[in-house]
C-alpha atoms as a PDB file:
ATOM      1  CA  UNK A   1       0.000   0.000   0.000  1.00  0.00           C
ATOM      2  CA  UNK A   2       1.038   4.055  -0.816  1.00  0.00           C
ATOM      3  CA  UNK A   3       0.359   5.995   1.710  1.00  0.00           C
ATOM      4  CA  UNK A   4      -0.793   9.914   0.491  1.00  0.00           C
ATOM      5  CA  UNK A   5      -0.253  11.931   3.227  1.00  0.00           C
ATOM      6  CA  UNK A   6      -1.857  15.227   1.706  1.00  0.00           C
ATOM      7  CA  UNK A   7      -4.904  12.853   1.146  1.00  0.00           C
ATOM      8  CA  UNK A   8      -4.208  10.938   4.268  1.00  0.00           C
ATOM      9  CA  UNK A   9      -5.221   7.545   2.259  1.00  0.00           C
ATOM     10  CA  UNK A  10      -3.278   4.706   1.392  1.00  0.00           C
ATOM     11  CA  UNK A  11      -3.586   3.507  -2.571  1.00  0.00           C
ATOM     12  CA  UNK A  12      -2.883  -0.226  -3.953  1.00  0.00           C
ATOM     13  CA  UNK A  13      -0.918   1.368  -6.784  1.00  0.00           C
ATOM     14  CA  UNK A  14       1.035   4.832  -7.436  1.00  0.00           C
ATOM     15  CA  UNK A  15      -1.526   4.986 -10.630  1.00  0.00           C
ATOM     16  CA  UNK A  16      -4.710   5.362  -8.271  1.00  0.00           C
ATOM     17  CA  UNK A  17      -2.882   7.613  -5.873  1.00  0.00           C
ATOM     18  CA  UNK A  18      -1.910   9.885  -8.844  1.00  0.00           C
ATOM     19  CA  UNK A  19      -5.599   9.873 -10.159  1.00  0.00           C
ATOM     20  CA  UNK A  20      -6.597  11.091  -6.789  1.00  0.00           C
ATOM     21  CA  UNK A  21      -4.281  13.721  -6.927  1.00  0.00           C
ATOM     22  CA  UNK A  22      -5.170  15.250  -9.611  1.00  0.00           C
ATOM     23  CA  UNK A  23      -8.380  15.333  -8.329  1.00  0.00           C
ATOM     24  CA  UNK A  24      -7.761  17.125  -6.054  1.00  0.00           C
ATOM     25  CA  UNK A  25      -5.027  19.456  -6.706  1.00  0.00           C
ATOM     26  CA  UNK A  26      -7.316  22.096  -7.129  1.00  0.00           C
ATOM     27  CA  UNK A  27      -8.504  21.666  -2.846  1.00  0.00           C
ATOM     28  CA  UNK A  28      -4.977  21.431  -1.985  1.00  0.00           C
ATOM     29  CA  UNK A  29      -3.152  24.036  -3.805  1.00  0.00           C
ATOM     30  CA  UNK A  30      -5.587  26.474  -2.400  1.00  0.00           C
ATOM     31  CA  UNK A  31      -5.394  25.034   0.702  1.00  0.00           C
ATOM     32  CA  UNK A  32      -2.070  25.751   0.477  1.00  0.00           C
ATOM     33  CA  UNK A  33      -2.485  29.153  -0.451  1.00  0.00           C
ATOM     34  CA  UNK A  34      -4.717  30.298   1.811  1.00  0.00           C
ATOM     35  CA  UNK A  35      -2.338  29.301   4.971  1.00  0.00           C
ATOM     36  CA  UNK A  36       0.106  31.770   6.470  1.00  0.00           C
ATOM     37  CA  UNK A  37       3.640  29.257   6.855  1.00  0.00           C
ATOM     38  CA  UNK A  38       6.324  29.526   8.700  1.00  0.00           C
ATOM     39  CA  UNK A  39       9.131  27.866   7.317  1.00  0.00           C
ATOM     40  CA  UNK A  40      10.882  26.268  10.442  1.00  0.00           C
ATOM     41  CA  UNK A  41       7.322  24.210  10.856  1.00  0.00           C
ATOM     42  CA  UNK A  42       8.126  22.427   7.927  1.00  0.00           C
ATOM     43  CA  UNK A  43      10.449  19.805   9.642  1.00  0.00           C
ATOM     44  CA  UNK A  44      13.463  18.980   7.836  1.00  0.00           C
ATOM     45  CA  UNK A  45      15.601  19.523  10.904  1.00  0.00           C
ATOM     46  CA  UNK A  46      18.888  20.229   9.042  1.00  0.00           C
ATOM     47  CA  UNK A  47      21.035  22.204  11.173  1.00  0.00           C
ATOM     48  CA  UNK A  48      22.318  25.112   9.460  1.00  0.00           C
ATOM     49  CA  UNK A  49      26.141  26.907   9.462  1.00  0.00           C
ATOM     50  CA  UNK A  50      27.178  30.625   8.907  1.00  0.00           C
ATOM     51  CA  UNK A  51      27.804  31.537   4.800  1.00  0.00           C
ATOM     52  CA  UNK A  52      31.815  30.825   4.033  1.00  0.00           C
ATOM     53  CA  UNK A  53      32.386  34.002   2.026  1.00  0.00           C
ATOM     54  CA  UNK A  54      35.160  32.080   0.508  1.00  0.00           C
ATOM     55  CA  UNK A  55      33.368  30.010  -1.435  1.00  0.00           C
ATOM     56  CA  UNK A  56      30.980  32.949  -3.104  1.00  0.00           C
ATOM     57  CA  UNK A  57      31.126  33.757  -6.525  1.00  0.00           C
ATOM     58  CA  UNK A  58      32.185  36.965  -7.865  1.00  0.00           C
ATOM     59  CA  UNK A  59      28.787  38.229  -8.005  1.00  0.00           C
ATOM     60  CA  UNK A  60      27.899  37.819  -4.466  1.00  0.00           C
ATOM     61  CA  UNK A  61      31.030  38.521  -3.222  1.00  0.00           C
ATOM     62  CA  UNK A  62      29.866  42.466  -4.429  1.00  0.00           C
ATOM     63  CA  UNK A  63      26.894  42.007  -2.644  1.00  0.00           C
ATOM     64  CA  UNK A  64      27.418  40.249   0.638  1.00  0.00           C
ATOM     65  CA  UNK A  65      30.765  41.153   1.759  1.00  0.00           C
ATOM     66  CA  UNK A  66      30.252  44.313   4.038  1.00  0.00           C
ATOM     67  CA  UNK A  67      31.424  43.693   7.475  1.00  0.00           C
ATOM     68  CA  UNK A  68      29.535  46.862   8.894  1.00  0.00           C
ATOM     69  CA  UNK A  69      26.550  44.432   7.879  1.00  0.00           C
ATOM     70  CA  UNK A  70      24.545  40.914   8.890  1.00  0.00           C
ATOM     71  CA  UNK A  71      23.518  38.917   6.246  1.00  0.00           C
ATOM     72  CA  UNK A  72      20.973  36.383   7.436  1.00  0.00           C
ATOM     73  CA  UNK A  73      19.311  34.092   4.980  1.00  0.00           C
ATOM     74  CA  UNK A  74      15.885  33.420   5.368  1.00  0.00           C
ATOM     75  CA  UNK A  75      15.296  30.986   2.989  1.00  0.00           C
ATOM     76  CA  UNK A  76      17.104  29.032   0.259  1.00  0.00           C
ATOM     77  CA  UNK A  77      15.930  27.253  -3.335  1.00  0.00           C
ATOM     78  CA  UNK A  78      15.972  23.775  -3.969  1.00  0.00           C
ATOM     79  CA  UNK A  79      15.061  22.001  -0.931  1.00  0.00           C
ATOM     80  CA  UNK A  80      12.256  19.806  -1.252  1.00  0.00           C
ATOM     81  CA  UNK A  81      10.373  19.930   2.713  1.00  0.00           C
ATOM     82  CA  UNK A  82       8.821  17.510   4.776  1.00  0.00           C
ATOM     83  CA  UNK A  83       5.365  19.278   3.069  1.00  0.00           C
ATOM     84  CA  UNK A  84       6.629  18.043  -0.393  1.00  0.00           C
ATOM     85  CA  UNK A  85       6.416  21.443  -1.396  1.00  0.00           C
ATOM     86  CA  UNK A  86       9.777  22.806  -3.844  1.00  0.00           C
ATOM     87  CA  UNK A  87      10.895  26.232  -3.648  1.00  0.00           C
ATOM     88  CA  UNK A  88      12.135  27.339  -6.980  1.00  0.00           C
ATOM     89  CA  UNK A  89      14.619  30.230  -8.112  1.00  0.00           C
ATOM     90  CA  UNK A  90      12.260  33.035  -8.547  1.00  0.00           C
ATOM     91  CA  UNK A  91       9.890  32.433  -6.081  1.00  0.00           C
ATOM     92  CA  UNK A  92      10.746  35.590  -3.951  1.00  0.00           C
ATOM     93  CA  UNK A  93      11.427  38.136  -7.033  1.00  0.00           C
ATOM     94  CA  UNK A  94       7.993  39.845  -7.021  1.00  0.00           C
ATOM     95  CA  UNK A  95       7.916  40.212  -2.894  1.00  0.00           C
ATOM     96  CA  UNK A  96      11.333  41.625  -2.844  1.00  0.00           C
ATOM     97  CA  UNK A  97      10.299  44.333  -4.824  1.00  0.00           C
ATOM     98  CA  UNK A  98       6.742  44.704  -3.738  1.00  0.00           C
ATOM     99  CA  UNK A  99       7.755  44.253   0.470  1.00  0.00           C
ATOM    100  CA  UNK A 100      10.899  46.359   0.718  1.00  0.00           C
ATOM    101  CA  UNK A 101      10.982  48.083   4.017  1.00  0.00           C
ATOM    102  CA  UNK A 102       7.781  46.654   5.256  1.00  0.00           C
ATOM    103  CA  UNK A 103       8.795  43.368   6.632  1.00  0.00           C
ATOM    104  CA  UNK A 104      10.229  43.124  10.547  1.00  0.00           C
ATOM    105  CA  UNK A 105      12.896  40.901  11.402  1.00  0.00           C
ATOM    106  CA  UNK A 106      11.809  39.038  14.983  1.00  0.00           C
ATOM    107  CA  UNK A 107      12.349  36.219  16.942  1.00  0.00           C
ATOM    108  CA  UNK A 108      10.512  32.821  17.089  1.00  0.00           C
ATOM    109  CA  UNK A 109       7.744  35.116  14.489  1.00  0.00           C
ATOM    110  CA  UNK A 110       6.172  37.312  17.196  1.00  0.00           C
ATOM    111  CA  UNK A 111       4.957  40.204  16.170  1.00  0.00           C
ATOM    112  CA  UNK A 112       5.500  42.187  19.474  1.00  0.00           C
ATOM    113  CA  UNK A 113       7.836  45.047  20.562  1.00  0.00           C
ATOM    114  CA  UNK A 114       9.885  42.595  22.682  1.00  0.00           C
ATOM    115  CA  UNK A 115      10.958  40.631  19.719  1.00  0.00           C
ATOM    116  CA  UNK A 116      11.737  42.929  17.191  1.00  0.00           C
ATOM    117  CA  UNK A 117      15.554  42.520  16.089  1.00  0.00           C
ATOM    118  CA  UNK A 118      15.678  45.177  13.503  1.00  0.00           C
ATOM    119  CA  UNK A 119      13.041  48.042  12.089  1.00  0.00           C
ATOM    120  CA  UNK A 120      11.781  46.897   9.027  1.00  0.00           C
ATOM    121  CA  UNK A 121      13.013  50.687   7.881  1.00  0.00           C
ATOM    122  CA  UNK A 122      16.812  49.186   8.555  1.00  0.00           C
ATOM    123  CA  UNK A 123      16.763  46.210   6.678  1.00  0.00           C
ATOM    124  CA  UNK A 124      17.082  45.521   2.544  1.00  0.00           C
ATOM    125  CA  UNK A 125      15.817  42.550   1.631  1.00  0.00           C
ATOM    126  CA  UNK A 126      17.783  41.252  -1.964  1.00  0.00           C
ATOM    127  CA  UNK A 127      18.122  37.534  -3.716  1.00  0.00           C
ATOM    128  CA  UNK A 128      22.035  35.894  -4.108  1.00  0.00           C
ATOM    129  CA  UNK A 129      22.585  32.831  -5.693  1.00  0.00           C
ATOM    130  CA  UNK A 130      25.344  31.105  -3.527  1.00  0.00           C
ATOM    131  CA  UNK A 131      26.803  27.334  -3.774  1.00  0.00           C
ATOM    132  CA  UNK A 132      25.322  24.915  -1.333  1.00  0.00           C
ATOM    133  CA  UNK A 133      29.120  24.407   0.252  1.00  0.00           C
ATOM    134  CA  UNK A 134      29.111  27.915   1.476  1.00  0.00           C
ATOM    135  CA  UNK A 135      26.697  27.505   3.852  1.00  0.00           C
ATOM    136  CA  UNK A 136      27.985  24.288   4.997  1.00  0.00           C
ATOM    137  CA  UNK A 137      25.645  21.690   2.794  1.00  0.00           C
ATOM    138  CA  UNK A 138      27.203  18.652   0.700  1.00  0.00           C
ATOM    139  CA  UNK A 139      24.260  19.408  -2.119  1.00  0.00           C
ATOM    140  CA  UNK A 140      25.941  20.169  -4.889  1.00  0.00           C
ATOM    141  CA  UNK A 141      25.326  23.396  -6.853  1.00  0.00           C
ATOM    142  CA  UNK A 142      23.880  26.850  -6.209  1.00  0.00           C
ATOM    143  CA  UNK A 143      20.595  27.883  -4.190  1.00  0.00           C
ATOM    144  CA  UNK A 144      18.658  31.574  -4.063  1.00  0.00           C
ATOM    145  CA  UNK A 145      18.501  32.791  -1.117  1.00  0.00           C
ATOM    146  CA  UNK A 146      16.357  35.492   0.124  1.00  0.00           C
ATOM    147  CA  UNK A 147      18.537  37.632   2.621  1.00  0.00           C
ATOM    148  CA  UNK A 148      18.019  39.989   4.906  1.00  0.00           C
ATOM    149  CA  UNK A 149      20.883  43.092   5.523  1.00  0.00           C
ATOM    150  CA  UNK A 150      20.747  44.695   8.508  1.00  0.00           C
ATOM    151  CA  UNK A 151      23.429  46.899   9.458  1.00  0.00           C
ATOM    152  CA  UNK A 152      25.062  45.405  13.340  1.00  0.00           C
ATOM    153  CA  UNK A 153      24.225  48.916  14.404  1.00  0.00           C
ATOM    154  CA  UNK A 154      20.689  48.374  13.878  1.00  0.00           C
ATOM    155  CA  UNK A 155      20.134  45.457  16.057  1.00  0.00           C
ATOM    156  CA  UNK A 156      18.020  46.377  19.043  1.00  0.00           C
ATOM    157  CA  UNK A 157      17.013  43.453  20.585  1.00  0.00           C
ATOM    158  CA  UNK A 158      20.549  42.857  23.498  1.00  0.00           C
ATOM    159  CA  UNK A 159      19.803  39.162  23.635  1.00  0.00           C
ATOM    160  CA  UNK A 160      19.720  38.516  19.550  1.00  0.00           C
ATOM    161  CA  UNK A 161      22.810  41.345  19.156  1.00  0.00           C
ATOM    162  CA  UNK A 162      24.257  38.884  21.828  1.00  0.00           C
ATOM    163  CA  UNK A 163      23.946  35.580  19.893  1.00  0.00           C
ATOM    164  CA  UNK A 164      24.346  37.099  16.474  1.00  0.00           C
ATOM    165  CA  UNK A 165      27.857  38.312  18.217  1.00  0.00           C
ATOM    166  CA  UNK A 166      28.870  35.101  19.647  1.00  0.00           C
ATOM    167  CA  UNK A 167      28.778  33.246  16.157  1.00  0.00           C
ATOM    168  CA  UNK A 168      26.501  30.688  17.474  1.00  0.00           C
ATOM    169  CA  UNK A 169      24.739  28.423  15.247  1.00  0.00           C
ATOM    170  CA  UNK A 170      21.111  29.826  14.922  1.00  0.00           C
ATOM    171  CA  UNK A 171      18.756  29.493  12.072  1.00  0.00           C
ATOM    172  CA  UNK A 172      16.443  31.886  10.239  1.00  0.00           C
ATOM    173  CA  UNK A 173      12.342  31.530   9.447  1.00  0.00           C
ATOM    174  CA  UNK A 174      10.490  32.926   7.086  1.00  0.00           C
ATOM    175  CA  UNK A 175       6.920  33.609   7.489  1.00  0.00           C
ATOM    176  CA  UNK A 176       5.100  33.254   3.964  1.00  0.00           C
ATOM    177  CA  UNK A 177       1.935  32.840   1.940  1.00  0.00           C
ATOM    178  CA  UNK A 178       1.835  30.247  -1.277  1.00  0.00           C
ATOM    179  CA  UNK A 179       0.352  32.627  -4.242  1.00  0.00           C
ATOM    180  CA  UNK A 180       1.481  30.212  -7.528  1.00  0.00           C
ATOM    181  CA  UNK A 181       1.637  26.297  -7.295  1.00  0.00           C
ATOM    182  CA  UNK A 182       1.808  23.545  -8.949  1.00  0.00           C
ATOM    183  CA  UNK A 183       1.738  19.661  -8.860  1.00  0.00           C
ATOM    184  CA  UNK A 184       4.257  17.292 -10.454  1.00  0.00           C
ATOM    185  CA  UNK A 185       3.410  13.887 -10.856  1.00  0.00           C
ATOM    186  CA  UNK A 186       5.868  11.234 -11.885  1.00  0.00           C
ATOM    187  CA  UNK A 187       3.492   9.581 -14.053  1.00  0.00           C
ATOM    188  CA  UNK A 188       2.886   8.162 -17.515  1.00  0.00           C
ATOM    189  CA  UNK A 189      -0.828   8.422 -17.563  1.00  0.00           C
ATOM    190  CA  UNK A 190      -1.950  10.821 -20.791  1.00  0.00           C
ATOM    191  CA  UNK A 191      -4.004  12.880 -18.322  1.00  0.00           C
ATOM    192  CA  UNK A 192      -1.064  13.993 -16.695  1.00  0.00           C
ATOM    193  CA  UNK A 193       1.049  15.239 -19.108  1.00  0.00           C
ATOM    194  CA  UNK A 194       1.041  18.811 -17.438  1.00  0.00           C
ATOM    195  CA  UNK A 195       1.852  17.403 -14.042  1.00  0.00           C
ATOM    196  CA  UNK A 196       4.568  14.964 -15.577  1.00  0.00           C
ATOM    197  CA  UNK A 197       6.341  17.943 -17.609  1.00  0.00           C
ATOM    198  CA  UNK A 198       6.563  19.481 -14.071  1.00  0.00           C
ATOM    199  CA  UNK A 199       7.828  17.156 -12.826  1.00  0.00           C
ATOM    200  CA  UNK A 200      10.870  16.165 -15.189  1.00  0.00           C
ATOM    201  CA  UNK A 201      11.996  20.127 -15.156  1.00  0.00           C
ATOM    202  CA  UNK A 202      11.944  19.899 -11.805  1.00  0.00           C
ATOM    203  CA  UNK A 203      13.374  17.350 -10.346  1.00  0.00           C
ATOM    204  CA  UNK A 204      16.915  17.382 -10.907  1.00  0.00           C
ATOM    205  CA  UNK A 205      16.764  20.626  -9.509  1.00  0.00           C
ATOM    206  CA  UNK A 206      15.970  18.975  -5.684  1.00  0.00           C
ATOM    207  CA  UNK A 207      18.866  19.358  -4.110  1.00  0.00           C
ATOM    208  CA  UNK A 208      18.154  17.157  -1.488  1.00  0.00           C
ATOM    209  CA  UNK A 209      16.969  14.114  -3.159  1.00  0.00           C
ATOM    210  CA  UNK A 210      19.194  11.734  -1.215  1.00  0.00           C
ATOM    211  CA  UNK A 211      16.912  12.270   2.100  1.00  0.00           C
ATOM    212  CA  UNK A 212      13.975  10.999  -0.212  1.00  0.00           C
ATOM    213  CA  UNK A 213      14.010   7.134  -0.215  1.00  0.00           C
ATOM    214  CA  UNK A 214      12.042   7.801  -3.529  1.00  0.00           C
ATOM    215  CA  UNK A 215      10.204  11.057  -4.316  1.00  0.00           C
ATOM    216  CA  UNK A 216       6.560  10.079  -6.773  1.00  0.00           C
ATOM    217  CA  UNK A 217       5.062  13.717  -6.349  1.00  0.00           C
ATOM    218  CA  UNK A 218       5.719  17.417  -4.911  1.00  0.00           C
ATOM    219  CA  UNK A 219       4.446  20.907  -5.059  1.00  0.00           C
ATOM    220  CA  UNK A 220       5.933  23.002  -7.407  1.00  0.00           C
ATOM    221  CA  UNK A 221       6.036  27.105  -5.949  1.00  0.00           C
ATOM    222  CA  UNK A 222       7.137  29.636  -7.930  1.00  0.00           C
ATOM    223  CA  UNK A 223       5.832  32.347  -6.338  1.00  0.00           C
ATOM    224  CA  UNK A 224       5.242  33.267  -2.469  1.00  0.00           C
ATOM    225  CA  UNK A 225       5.085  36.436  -0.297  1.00  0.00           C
ATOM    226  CA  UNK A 226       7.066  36.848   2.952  1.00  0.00           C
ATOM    227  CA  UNK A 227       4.274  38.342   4.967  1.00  0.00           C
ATOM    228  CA  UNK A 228       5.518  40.972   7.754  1.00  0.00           C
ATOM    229  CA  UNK A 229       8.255  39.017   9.225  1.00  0.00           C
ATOM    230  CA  UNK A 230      11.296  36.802   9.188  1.00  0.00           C
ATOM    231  CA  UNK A 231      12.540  35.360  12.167  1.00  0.00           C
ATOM    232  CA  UNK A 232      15.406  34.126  13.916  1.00  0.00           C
ATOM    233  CA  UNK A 233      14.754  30.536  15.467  1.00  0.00           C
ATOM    234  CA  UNK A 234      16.709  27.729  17.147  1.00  0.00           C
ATOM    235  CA  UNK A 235      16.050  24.939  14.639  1.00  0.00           C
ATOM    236  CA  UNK A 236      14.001  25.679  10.884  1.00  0.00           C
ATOM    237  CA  UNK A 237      12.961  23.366   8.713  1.00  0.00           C
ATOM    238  CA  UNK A 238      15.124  24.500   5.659  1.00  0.00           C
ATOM    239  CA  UNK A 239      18.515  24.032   7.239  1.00  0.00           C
ATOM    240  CA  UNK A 240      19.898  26.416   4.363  1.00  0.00           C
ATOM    241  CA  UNK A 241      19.404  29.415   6.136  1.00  0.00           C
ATOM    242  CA  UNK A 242      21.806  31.238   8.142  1.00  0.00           C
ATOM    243  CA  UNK A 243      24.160  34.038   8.325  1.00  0.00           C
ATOM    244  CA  UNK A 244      26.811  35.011   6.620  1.00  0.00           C
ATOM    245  CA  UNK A 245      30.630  34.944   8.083  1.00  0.00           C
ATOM    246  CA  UNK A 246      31.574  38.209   6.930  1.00  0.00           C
ATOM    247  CA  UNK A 247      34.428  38.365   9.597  1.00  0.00           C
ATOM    248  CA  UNK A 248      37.511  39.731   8.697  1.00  0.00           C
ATOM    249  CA  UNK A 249      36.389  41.174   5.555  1.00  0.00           C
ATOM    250  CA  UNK A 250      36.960  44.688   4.139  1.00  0.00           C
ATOM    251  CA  UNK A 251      33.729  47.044   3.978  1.00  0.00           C
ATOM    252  CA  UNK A 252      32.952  47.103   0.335  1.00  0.00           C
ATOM    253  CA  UNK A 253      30.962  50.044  -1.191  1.00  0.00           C
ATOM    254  CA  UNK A 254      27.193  50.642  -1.005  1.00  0.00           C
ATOM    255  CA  UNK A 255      25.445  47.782  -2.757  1.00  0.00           C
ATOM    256  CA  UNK A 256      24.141  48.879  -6.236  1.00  0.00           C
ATOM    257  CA  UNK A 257      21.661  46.247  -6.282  1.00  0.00           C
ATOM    258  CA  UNK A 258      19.098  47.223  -4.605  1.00  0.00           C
ATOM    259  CA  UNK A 259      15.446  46.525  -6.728  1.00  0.00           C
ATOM    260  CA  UNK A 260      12.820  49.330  -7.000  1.00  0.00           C
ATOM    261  CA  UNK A 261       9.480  48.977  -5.802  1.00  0.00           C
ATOM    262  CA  UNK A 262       6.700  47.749  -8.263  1.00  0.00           C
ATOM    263  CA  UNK A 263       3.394  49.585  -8.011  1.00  0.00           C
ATOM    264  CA  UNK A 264       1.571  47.224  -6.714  1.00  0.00           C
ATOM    265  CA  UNK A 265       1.577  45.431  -2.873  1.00  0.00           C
ATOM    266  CA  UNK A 266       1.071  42.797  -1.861  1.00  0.00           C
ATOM    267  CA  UNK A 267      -1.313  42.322   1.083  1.00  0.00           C
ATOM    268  CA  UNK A 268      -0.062  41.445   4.222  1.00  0.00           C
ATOM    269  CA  UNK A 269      -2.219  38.157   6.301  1.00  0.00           C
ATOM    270  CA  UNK A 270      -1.767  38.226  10.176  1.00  0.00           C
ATOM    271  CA  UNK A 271      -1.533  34.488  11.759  1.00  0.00           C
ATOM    272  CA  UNK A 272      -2.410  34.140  15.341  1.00  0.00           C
ATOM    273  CA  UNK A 273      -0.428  31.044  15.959  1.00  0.00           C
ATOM    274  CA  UNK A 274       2.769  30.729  17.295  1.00  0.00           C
ATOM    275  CA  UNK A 275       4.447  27.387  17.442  1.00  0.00           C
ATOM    276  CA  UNK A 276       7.964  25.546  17.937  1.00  0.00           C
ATOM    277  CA  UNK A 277      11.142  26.546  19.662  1.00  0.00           C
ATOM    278  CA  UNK A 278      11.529  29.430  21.395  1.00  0.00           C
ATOM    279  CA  UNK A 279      14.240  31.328  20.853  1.00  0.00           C
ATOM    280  CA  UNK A 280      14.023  33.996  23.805  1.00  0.00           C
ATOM    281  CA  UNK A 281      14.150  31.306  26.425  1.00  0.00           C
ATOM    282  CA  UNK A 282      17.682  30.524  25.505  1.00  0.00           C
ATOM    283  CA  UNK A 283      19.002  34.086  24.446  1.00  0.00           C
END
């Protein structure tokens, strides 16, 4: 028996679980979409190390390399989560232009005055692709990550300023909301030819296949919004997220790259719950 755990069913053969799949695709993808996430709820448990600025390329290195600066990562590309959902390169472009200065960066995602670690006036949030290696990971290849820069002076929470000091291993959260999925199936069936085209582009891409015994189906995004907030959190789900080393480098000048703002926004969704590991009771 297959056991479906978006359908919670089990299926004699991959061919009937597909079928029901498709069927209901349309449910789950705006189930999906309709629920505020946090990323560290999404349980792959990989624990994640500070950048290695030695191993960026060229194009990063102009980017990331300020040492008046933190760099924390808030999310990375190409990890398929415990969800089955795939985060693809692109899927932050729109909200980095359309949230610039309007997203908070906070501990364990509480939106209160005793958890804010920087304004979100003080903080740029920009895209780098980086290698996998230089944030500690044995996947091969590059990832996007969506990073927050937040000058060290602008830190004002004394416990976070503490551990970001210290060089401790912490991890980063995004909060998010799903706004363009889709499913990949890995099947030969003629009615999913759309589904099984998604899925061959796709999955080569996973960098993280090897913690799959086999992988039949995911979620495709390619486009979410990081609502309000990113956090910083003992343990995420993505284990790609982190901050960058940028000790003992030379200040670079002001990054060029920063993206105007489209015209339109994107609405912010407030989520009451507030789960996992909390951060403040250890810093």
């Amino acid at each position: 028996m297959i056991v479906c755990k978006e359908l919670n069913k089990e299926y004699s053969t991959k061919a009937e679980m597909f079928k029901a799949l498709r069927d209901s695709a349309p449910d789950i993808i705006s189930l999906k979409r309709s629920t505020i996430q946090k990323s560290f709820e999404k349980g792959l448990g990989v624990n994640a190390k500070s950048i290695d600025v030695s191993k960026l390329g060229t194009t990063s290195k102009g980017i990331l390399t300020d040492s008046n600066y933190y760099y924390i990562a808030v999310n990375t590309t190409k990890i398929l989560d415990s969800h089955s959902d795939l985060h693809i390169d692109g899927i932050w472009n729109k909200t980095v232009n359309e949230q610039q200065g309007k997203n908070y960066l906070v501990t364990d995602h509480k939106m209160e005055l005793a958890n804010v670690v920087a304004k979100k006036e003080n903080i740029e949030m920009l895209l780098a692709e980086i290698p996998f290696s230089s944030i500690g990971k044995s996947y091969t290849g590059n990832t996007q990550a969506l990073i927050y820069k937040v000058a060290k002076d602008d830190i004002i929470n004394p416990l976070a300023k503490e551990w970001l000091e210290s060089g401790s291993d912490i991890e980063a959260s995004v909060r998010m909301q799903y706004v363009n999925i889709k499913l990949a199936l890995d099947s030969d069936d003629k009615e999913d030819i759309k589904e099984k085209e998604n899925f061959d582009n796709h999955i080569e891409s996973i960098a993280n296949k090897s913690d799959f015994e086999s992988i039949d189906y995911f979620w495709v995004v390619t486009e979410a919004k990081n609502i309000g907030e990113s956090s910083l959190v003992l343990r995420g789900s993505n284990g790609a997220t982190g901050i960058l080393d940028n000790k003992n480098i030379e200040p670079s000048p002001a990054d060029t790259h920063k993206q105007e703002p489209l015209k339109n926004t994107q609405n912010d969704t407030e989520d009451t719950k507030s789960k996992g590991h909390k951060l403040n009771k250890f810093i």
